[in-house]
N, C-alpha and C. Protein backbone atom coordinates (compact mmCIF):
# COMPACT_ATOMS: atom_id res chain seq x y z
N UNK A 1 26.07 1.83 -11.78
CA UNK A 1 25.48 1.90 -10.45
C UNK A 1 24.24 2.79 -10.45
N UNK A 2 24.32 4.10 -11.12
CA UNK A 2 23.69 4.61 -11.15
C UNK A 2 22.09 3.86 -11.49
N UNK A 3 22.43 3.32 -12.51
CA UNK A 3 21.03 2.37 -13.78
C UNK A 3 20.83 1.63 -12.44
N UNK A 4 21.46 0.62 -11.89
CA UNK A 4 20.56 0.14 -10.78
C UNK A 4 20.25 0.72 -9.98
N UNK A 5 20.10 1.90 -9.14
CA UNK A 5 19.59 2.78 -8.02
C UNK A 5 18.35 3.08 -9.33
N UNK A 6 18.03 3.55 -10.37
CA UNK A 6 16.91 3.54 -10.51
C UNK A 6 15.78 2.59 -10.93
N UNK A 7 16.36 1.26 -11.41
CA UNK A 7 15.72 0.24 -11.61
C UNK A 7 15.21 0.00 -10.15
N UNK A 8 15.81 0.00 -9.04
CA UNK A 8 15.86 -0.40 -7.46
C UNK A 8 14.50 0.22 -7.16
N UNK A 9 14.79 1.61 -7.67
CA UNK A 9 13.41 2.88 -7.64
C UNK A 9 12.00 2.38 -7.89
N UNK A 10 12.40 2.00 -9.16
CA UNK A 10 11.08 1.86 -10.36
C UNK A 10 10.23 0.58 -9.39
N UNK A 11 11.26 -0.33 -8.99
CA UNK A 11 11.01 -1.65 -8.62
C UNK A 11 10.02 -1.73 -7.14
N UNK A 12 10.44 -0.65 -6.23
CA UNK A 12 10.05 -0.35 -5.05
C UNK A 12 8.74 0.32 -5.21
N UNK A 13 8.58 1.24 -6.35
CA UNK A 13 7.40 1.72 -6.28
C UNK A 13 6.33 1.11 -6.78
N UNK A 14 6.78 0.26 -7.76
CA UNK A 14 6.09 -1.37 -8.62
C UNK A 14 5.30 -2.22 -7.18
N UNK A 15 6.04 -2.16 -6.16
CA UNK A 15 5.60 -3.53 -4.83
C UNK A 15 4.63 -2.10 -4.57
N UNK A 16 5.06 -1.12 -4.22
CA UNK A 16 4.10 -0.43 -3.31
C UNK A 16 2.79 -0.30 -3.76
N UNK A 17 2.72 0.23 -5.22
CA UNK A 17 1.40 0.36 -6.14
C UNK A 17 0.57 -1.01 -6.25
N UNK A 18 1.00 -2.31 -6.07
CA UNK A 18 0.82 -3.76 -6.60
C UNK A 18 -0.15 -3.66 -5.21
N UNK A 19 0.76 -3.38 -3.87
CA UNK A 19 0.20 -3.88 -2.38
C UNK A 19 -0.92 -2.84 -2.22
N UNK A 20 -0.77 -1.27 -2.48
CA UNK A 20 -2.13 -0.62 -2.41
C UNK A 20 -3.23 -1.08 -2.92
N UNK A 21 -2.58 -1.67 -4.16
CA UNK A 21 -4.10 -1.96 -5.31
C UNK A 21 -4.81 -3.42 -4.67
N UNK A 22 -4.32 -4.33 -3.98
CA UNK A 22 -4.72 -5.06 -3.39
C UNK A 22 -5.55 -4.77 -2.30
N UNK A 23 -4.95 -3.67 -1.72
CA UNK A 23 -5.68 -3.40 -0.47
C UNK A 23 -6.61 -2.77 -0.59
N UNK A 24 -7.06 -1.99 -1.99
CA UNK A 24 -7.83 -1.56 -2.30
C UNK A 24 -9.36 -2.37 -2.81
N UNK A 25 -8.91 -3.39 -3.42
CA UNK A 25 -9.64 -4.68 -4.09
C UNK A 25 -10.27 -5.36 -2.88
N UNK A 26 -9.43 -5.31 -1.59
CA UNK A 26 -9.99 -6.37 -1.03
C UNK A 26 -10.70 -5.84 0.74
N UNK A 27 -10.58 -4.32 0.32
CA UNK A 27 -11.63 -3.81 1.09
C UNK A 27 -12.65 -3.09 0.36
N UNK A 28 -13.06 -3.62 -1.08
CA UNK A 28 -14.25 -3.54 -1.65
C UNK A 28 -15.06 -4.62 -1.73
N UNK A 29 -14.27 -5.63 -0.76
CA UNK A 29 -14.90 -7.04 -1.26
C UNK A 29 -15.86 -7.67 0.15
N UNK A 30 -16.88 -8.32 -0.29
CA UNK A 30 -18.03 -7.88 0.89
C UNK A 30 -17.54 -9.10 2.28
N UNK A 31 -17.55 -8.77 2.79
CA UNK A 31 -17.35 -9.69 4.15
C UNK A 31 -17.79 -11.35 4.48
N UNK A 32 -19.14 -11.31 3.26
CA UNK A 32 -19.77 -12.58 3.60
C UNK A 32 -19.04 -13.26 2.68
N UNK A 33 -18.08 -13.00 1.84
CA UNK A 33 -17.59 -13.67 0.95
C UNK A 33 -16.20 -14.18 1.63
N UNK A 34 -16.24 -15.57 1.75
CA UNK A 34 -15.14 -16.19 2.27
C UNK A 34 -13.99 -16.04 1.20
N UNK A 35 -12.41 -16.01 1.47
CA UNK A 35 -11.48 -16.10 0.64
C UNK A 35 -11.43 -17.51 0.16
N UNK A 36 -11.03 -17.24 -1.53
CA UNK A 36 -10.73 -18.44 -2.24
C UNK A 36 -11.51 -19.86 -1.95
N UNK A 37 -12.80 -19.66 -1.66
CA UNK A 37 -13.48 -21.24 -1.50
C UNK A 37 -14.75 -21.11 -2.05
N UNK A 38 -14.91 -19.66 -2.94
CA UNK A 38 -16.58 -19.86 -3.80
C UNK A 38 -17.47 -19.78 -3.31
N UNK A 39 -17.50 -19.75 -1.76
CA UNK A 39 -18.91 -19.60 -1.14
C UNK A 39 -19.10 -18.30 -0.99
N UNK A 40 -20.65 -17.97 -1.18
CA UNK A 40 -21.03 -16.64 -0.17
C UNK A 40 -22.68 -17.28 0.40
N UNK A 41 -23.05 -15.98 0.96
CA UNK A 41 -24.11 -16.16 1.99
C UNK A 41 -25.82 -16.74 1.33
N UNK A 42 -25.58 -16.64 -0.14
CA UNK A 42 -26.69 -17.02 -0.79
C UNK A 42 -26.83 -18.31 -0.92
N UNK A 43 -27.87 -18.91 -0.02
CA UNK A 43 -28.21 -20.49 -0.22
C UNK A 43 -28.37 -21.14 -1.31
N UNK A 44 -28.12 -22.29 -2.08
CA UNK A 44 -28.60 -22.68 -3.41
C UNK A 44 -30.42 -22.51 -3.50
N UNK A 45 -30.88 -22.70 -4.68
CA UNK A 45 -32.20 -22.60 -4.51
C UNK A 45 -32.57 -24.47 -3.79
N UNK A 46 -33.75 -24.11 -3.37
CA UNK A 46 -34.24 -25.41 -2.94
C UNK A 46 -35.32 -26.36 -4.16
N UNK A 47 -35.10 -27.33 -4.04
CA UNK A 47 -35.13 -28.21 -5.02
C UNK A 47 -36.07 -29.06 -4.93
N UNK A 48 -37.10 -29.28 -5.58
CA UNK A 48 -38.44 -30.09 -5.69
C UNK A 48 -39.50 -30.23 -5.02
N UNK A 49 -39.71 -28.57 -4.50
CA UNK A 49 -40.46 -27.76 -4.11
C UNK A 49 -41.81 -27.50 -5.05
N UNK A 50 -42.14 -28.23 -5.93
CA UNK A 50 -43.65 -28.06 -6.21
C UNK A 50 -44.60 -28.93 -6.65
C-alpha cells in the first residue's frame, strides 16, 4: 500500500509539472498564431510582380 501512495505521489506531480509546462509554452506563443492549422499573420509573398 504503501509503494502505491507513492507511485500515486510521483504520478500527481508528473500531471501537475506536464500541465504547468504547457501553460507555460502556450503563453509564449504569439496570439496571431492560430492553434494547429499553420497559419500566422504573414501573407505569402505575391507572385509575378515584375
Amino acid at each position: 500500500k504503501e509503494e502505491k501512495d507513492v507511485v500515486d505521489g510521483k504520478l500527481a506531480r508528473l500531471l501537475k509539472s506536464s500541465k504547468d509546462l504547457e501553460d507555460i509554452i502556450e503563453s509564449q506563443r504569439p496570439e496571431n498564431v492560430k492553434e494547429g492549422v499553420g497559419y500566422n499573420a504573414v501573407p505569402p509573398p505575391a507572385a509575378d510582380l515584375y
